[in-house]
PDB file of N, CA and C in Angstrom:
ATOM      1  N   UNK A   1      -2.996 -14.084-249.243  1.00  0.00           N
ATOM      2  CA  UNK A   1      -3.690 -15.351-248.991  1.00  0.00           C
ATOM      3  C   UNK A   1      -4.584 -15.693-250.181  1.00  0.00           C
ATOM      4  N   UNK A   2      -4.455 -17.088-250.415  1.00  0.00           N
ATOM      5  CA  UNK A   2      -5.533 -17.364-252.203  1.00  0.00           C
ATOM      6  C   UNK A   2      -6.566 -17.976-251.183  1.00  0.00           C
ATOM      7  N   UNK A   3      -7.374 -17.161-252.347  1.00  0.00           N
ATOM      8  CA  UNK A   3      -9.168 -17.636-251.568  1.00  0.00           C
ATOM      9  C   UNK A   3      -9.660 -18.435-252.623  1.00  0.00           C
ATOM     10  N   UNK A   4     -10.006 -19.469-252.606  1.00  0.00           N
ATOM     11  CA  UNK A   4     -10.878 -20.132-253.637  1.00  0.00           C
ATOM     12  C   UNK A   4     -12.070 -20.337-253.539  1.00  0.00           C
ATOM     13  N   UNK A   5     -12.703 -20.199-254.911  1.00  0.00           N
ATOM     14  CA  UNK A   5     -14.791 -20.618-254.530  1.00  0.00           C
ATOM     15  C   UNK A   5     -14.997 -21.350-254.951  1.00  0.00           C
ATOM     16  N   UNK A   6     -15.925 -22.629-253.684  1.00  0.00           N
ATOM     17  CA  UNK A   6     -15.489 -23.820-253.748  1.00  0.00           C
ATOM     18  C   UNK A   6     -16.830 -23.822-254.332  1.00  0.00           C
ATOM     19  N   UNK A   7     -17.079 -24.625-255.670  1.00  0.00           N
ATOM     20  CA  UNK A   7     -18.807 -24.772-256.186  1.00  0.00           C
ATOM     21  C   UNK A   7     -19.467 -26.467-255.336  1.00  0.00           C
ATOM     22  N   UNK A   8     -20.494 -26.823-254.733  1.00  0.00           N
ATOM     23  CA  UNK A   8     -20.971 -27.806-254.354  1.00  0.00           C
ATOM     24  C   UNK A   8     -21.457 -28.426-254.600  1.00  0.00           C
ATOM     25  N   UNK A   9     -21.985 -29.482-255.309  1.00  0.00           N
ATOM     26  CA  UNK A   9     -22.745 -29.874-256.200  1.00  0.00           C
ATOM     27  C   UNK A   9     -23.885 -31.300-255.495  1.00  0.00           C
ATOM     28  N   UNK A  10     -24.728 -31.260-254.994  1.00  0.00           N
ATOM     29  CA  UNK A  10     -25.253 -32.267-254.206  1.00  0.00           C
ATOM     30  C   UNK A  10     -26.182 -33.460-254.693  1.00  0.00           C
ATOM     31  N   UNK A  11     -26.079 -34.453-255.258  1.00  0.00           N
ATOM     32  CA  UNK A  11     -27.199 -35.238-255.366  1.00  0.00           C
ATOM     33  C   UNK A  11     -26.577 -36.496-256.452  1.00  0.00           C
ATOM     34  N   UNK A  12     -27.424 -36.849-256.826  1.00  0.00           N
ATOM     35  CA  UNK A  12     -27.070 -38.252-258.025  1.00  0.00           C
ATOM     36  C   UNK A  12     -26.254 -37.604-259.112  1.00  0.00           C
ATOM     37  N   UNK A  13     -25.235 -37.450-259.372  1.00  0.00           N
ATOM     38  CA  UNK A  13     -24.445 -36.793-260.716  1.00  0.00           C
ATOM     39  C   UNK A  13     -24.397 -37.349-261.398  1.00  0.00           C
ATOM     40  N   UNK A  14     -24.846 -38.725-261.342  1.00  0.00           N
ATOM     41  CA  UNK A  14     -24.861 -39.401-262.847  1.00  0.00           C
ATOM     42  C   UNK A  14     -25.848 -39.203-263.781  1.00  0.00           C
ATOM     43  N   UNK A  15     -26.624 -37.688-262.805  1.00  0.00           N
ATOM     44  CA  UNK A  15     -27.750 -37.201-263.973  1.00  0.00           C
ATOM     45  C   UNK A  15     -27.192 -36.243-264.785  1.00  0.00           C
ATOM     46  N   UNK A  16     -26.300 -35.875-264.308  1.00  0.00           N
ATOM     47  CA  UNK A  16     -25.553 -34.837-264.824  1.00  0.00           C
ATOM     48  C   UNK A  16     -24.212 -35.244-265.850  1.00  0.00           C
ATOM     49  N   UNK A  17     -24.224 -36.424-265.865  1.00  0.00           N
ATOM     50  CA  UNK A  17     -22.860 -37.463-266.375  1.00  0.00           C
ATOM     51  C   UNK A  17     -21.455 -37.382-265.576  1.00  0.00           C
ATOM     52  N   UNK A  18     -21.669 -37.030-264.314  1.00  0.00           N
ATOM     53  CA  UNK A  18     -20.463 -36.629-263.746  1.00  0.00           C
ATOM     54  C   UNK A  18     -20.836 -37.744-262.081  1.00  0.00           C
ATOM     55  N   UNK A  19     -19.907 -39.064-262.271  1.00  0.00           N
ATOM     56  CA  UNK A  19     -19.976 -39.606-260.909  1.00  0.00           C
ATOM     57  C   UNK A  19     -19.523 -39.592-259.895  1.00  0.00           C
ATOM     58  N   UNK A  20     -20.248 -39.545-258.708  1.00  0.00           N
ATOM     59  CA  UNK A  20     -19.531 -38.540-257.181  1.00  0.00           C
ATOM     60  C   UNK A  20     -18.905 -39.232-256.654  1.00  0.00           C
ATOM     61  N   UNK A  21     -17.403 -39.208-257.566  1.00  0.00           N
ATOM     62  CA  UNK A  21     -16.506 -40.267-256.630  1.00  0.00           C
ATOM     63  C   UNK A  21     -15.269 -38.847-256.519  1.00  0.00           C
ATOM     64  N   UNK A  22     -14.208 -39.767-256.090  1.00  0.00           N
ATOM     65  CA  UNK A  22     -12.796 -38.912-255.727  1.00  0.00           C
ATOM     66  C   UNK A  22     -12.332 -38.920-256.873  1.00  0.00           C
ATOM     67  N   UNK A  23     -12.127 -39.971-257.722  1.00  0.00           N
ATOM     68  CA  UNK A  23     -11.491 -40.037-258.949  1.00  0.00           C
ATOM     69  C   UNK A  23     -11.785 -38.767-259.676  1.00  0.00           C
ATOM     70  N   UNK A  24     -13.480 -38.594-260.432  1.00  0.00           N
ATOM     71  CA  UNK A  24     -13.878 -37.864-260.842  1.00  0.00           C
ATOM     72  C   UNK A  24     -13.479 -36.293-260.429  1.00  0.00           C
ATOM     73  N   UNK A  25     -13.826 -35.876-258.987  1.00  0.00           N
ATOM     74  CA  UNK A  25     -13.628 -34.802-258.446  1.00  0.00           C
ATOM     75  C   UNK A  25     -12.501 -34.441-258.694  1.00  0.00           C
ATOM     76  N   UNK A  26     -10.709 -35.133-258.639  1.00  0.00           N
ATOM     77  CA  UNK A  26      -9.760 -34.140-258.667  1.00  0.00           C
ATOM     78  C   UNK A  26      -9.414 -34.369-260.234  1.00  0.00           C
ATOM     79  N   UNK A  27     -10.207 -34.967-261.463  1.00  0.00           N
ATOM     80  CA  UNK A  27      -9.891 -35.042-263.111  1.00  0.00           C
ATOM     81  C   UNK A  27     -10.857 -33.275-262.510  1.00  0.00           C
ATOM     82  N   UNK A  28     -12.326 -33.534-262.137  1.00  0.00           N
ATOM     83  CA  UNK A  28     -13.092 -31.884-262.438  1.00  0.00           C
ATOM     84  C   UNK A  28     -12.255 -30.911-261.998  1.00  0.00           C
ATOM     85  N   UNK A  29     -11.648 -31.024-260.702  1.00  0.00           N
ATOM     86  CA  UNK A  29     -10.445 -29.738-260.103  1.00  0.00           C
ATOM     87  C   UNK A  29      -9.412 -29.657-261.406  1.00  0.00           C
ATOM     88  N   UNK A  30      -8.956 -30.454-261.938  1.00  0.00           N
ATOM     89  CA  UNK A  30      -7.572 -30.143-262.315  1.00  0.00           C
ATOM     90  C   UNK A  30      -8.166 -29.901-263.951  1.00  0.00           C
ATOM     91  N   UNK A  31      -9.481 -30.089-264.697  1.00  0.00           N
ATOM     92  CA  UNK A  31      -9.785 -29.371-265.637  1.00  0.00           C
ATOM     93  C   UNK A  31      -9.924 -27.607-265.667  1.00  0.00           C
ATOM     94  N   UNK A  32      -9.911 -27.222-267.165  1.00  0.00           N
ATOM     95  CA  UNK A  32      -9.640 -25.807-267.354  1.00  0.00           C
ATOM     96  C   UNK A  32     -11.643 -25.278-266.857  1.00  0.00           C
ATOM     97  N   UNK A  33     -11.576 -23.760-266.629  1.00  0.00           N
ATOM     98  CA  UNK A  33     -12.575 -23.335-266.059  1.00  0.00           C
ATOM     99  C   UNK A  33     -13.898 -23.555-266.737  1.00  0.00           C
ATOM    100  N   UNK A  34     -13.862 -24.015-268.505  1.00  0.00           N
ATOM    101  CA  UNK A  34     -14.768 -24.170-269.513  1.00  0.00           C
ATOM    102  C   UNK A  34     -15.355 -25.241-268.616  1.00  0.00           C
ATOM    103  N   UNK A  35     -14.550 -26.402-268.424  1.00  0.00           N
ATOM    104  CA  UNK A  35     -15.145 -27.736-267.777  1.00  0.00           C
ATOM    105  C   UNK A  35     -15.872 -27.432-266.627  1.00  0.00           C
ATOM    106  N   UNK A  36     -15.777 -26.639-266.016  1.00  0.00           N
ATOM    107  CA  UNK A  36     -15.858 -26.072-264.677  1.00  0.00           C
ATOM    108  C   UNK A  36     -17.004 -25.669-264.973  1.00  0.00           C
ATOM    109  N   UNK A  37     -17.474 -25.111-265.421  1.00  0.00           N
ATOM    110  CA  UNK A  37     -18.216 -23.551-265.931  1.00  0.00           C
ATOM    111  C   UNK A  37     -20.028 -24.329-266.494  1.00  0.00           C
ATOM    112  N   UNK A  38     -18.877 -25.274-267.478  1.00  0.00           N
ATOM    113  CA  UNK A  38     -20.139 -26.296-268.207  1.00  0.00           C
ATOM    114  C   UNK A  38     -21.034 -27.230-266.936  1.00  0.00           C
ATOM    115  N   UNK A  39     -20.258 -28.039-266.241  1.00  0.00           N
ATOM    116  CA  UNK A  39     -20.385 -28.215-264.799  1.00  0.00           C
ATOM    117  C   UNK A  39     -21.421 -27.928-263.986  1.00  0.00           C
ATOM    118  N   UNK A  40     -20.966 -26.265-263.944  1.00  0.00           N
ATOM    119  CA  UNK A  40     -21.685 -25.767-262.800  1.00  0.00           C
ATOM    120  C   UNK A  40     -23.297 -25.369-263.706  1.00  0.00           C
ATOM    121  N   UNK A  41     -23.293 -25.431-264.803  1.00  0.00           N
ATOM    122  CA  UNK A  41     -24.767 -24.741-265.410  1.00  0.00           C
ATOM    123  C   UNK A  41     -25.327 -26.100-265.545  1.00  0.00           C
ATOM    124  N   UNK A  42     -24.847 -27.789-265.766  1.00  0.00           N
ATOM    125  CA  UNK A  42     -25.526 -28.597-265.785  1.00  0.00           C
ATOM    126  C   UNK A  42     -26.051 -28.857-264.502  1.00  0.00           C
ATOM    127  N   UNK A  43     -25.515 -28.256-263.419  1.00  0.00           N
ATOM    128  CA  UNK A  43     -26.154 -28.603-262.125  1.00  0.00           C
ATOM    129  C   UNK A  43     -27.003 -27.689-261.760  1.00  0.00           C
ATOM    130  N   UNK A  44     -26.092 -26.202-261.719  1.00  0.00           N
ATOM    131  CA  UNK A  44     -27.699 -25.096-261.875  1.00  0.00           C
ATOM    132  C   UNK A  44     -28.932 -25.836-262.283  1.00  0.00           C
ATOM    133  N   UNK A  45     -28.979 -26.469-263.631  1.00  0.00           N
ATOM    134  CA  UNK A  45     -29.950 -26.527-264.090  1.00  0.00           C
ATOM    135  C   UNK A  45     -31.014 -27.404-263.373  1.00  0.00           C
ATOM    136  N   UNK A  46     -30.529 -28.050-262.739  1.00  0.00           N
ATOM    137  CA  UNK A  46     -31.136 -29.056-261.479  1.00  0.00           C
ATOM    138  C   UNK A  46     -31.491 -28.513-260.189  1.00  0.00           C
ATOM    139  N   UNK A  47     -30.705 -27.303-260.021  1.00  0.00           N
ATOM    140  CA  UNK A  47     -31.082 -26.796-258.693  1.00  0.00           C
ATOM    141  C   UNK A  47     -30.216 -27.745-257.470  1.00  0.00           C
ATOM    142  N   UNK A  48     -28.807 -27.568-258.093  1.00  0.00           N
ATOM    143  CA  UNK A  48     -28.299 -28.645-256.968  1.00  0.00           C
ATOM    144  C   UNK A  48     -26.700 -27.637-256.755  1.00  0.00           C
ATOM    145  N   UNK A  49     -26.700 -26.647-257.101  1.00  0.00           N
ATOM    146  CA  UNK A  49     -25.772 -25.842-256.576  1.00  0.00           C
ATOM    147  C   UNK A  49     -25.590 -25.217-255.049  1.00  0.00           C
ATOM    148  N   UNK A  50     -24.664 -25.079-254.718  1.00  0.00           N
ATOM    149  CA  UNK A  50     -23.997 -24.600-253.581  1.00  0.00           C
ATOM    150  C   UNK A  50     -22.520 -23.907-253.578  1.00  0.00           C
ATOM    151  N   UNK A  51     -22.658 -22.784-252.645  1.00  0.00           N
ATOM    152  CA  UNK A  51     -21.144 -22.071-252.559  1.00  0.00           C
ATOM    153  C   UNK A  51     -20.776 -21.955-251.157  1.00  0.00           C
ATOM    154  N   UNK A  52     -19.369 -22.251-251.527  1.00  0.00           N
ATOM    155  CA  UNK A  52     -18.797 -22.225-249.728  1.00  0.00           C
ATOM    156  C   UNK A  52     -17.215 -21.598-250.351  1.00  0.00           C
ATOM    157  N   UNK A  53     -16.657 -20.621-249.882  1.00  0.00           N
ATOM    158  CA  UNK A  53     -15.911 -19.749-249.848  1.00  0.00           C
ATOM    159  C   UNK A  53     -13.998 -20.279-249.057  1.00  0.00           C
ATOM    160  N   UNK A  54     -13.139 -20.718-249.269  1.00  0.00           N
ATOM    161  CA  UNK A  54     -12.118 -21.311-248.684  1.00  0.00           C
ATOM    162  C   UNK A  54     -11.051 -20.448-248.448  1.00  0.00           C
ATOM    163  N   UNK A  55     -10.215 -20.730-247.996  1.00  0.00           N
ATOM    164  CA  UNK A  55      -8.847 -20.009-247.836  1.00  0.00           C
ATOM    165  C   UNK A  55      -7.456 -20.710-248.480  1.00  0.00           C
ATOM    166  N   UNK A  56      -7.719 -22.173-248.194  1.00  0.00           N
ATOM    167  CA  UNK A  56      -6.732 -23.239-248.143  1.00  0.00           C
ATOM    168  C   UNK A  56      -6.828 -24.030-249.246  1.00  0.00           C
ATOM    169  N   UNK A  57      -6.328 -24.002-250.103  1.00  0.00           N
ATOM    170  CA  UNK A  57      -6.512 -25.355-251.348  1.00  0.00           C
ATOM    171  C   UNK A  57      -6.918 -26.723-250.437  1.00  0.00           C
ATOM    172  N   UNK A  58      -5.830 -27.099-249.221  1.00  0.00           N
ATOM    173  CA  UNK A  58      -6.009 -28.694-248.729  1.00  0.00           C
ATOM    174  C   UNK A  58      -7.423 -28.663-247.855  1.00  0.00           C
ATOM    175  N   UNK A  59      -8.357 -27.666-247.740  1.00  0.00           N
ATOM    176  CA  UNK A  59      -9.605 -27.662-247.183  1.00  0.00           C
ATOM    177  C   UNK A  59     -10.609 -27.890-248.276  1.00  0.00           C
ATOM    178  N   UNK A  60      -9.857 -27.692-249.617  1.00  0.00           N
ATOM    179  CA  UNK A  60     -10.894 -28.143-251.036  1.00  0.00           C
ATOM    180  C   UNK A  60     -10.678 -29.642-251.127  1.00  0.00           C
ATOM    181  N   UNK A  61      -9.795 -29.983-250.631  1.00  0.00           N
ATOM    182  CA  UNK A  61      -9.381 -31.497-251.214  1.00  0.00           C
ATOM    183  C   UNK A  61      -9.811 -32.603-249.823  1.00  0.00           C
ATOM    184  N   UNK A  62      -9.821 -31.934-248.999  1.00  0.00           N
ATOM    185  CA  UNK A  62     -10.507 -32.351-247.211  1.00  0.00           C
ATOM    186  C   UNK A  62     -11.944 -32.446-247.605  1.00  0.00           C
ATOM    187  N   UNK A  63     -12.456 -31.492-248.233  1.00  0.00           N
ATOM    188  CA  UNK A  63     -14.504 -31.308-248.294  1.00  0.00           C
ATOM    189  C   UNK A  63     -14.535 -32.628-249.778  1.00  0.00           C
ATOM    190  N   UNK A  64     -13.513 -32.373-250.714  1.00  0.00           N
ATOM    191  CA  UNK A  64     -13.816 -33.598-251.763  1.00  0.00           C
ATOM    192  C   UNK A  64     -13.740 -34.878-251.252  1.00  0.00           C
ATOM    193  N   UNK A  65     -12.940 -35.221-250.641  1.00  0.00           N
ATOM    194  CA  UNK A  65     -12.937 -36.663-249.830  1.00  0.00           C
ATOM    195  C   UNK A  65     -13.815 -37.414-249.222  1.00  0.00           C
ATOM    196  N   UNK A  66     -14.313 -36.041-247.828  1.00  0.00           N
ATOM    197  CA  UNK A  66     -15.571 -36.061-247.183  1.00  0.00           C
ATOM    198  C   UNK A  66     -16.537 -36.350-247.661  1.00  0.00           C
ATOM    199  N   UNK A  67     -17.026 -35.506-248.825  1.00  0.00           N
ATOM    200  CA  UNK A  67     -18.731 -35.427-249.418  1.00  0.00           C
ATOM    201  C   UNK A  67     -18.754 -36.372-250.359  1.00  0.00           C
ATOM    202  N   UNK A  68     -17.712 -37.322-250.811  1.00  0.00           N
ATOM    203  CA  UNK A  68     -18.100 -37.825-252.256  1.00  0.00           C
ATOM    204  C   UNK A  68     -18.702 -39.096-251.714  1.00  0.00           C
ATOM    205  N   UNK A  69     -18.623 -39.656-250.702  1.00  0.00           N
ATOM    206  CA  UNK A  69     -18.986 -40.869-249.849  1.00  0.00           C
ATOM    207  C   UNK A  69     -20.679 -40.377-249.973  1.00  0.00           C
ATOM    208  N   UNK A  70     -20.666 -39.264-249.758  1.00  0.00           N
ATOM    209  CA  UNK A  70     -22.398 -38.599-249.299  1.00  0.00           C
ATOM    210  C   UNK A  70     -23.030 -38.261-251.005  1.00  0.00           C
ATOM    211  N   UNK A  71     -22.423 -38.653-251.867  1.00  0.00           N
ATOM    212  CA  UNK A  71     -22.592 -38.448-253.133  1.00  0.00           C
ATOM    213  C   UNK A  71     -22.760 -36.937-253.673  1.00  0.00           C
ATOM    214  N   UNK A  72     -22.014 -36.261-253.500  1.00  0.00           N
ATOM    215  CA  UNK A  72     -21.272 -35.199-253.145  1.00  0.00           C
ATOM    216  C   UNK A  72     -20.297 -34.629-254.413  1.00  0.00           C
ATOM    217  N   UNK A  73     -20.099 -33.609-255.086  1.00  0.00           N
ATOM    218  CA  UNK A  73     -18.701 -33.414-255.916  1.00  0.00           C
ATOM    219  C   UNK A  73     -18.885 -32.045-255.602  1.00  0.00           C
ATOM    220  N   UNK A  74     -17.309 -31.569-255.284  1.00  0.00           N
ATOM    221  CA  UNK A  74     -17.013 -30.058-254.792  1.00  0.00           C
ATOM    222  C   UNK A  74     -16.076 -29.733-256.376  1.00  0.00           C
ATOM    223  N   UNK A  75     -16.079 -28.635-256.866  1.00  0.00           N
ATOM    224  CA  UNK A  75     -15.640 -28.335-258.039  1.00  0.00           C
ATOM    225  C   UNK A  75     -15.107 -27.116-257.278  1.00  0.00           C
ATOM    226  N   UNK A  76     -13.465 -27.074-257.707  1.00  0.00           N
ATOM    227  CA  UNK A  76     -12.641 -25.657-257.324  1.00  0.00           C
ATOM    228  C   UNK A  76     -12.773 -24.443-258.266  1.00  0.00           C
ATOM    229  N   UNK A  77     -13.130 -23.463-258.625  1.00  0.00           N
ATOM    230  CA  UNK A  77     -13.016 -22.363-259.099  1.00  0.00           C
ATOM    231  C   UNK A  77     -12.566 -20.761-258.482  1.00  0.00           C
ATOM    232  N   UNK A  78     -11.782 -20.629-259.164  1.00  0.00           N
ATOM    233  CA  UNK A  78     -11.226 -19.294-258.591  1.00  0.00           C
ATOM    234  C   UNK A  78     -11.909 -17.789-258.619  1.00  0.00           C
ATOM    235  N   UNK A  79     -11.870 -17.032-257.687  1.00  0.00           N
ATOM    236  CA  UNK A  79     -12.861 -16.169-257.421  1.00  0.00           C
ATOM    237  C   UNK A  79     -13.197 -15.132-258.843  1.00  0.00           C
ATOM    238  N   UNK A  80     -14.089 -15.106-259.192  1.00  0.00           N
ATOM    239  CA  UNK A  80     -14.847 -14.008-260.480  1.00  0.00           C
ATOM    240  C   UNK A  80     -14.853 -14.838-261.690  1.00  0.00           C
ATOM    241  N   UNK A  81     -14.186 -16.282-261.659  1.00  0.00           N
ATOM    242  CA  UNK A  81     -13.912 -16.890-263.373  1.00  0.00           C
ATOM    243  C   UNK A  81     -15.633 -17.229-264.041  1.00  0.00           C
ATOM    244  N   UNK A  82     -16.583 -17.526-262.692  1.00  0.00           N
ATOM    245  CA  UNK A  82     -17.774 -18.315-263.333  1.00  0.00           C
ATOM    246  C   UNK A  82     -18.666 -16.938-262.779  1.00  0.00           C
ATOM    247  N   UNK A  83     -19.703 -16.866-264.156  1.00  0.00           N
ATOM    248  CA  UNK A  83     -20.464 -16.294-264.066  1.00  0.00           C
ATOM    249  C   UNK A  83     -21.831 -16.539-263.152  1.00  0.00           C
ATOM    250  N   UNK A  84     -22.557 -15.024-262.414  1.00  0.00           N
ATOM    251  CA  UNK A  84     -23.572 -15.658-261.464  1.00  0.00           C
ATOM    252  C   UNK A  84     -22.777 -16.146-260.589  1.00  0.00           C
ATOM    253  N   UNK A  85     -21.666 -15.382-259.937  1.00  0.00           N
ATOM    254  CA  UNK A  85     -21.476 -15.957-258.761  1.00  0.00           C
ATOM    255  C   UNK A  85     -22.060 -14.896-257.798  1.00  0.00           C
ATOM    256  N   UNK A  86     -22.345 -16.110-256.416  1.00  0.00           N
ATOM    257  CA  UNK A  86     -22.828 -15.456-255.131  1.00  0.00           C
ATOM    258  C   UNK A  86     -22.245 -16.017-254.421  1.00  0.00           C
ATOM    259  N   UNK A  87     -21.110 -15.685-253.705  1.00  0.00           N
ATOM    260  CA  UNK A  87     -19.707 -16.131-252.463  1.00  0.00           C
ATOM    261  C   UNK A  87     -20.338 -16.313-251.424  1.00  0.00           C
ATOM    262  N   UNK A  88     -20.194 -17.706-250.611  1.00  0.00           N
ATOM    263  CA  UNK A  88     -20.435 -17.340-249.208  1.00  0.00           C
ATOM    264  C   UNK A  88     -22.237 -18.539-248.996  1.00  0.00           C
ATOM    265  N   UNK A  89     -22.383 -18.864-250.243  1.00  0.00           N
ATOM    266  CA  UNK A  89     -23.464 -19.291-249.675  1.00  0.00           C
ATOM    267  C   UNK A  89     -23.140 -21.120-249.477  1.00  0.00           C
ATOM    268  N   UNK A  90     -23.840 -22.193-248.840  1.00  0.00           N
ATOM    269  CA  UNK A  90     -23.639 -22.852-248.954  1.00  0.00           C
ATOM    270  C   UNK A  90     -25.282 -24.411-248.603  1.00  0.00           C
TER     271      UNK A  90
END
């Protein structure tokens, strides 16, 4: 079974240069882990991170749909690629 770690990212992203739409979210999924990685430390840096732990790829693409309305971007990364990970939190 592939487990993916889903990164969460919550708040205005256009502080971050990244806007919380759908468009955006599956260009961030389908970039390489650098994009990912860069991503997740511009939001660290805000204190707007979150982890939630999946089973199902179509439950990553179900939570991107959902949250981007709530201004919202879920970024897919696969388990151990990003450094400072803590699984499970959300």
């Amino acid at each position: 079974m592939n487990v993916f770690d889903v990164l969460i990212i919550i708040s205005d992203l256009n502080r971050a240069g990244v806007a919380p739409t759908a468009n955006a979210c599956s260009k961030v999924m389908g970039e390489s882990v650098y994009i990912t990685r860069k991503i997740t430390h511009q939001a660290a840096s805000m204190g707007l991170v979150g982890w939630k732990t999946v089973h199902h790829r179509e439950h990553v693409q179900k939570r991107v749909y959902s949250l981007t309305h709530k201004g919202c971007l879920v970024v897919e990364a696969y388990t151990g690629k990003l450094p400072g990970w803590q699984g499970g939190k959300e």
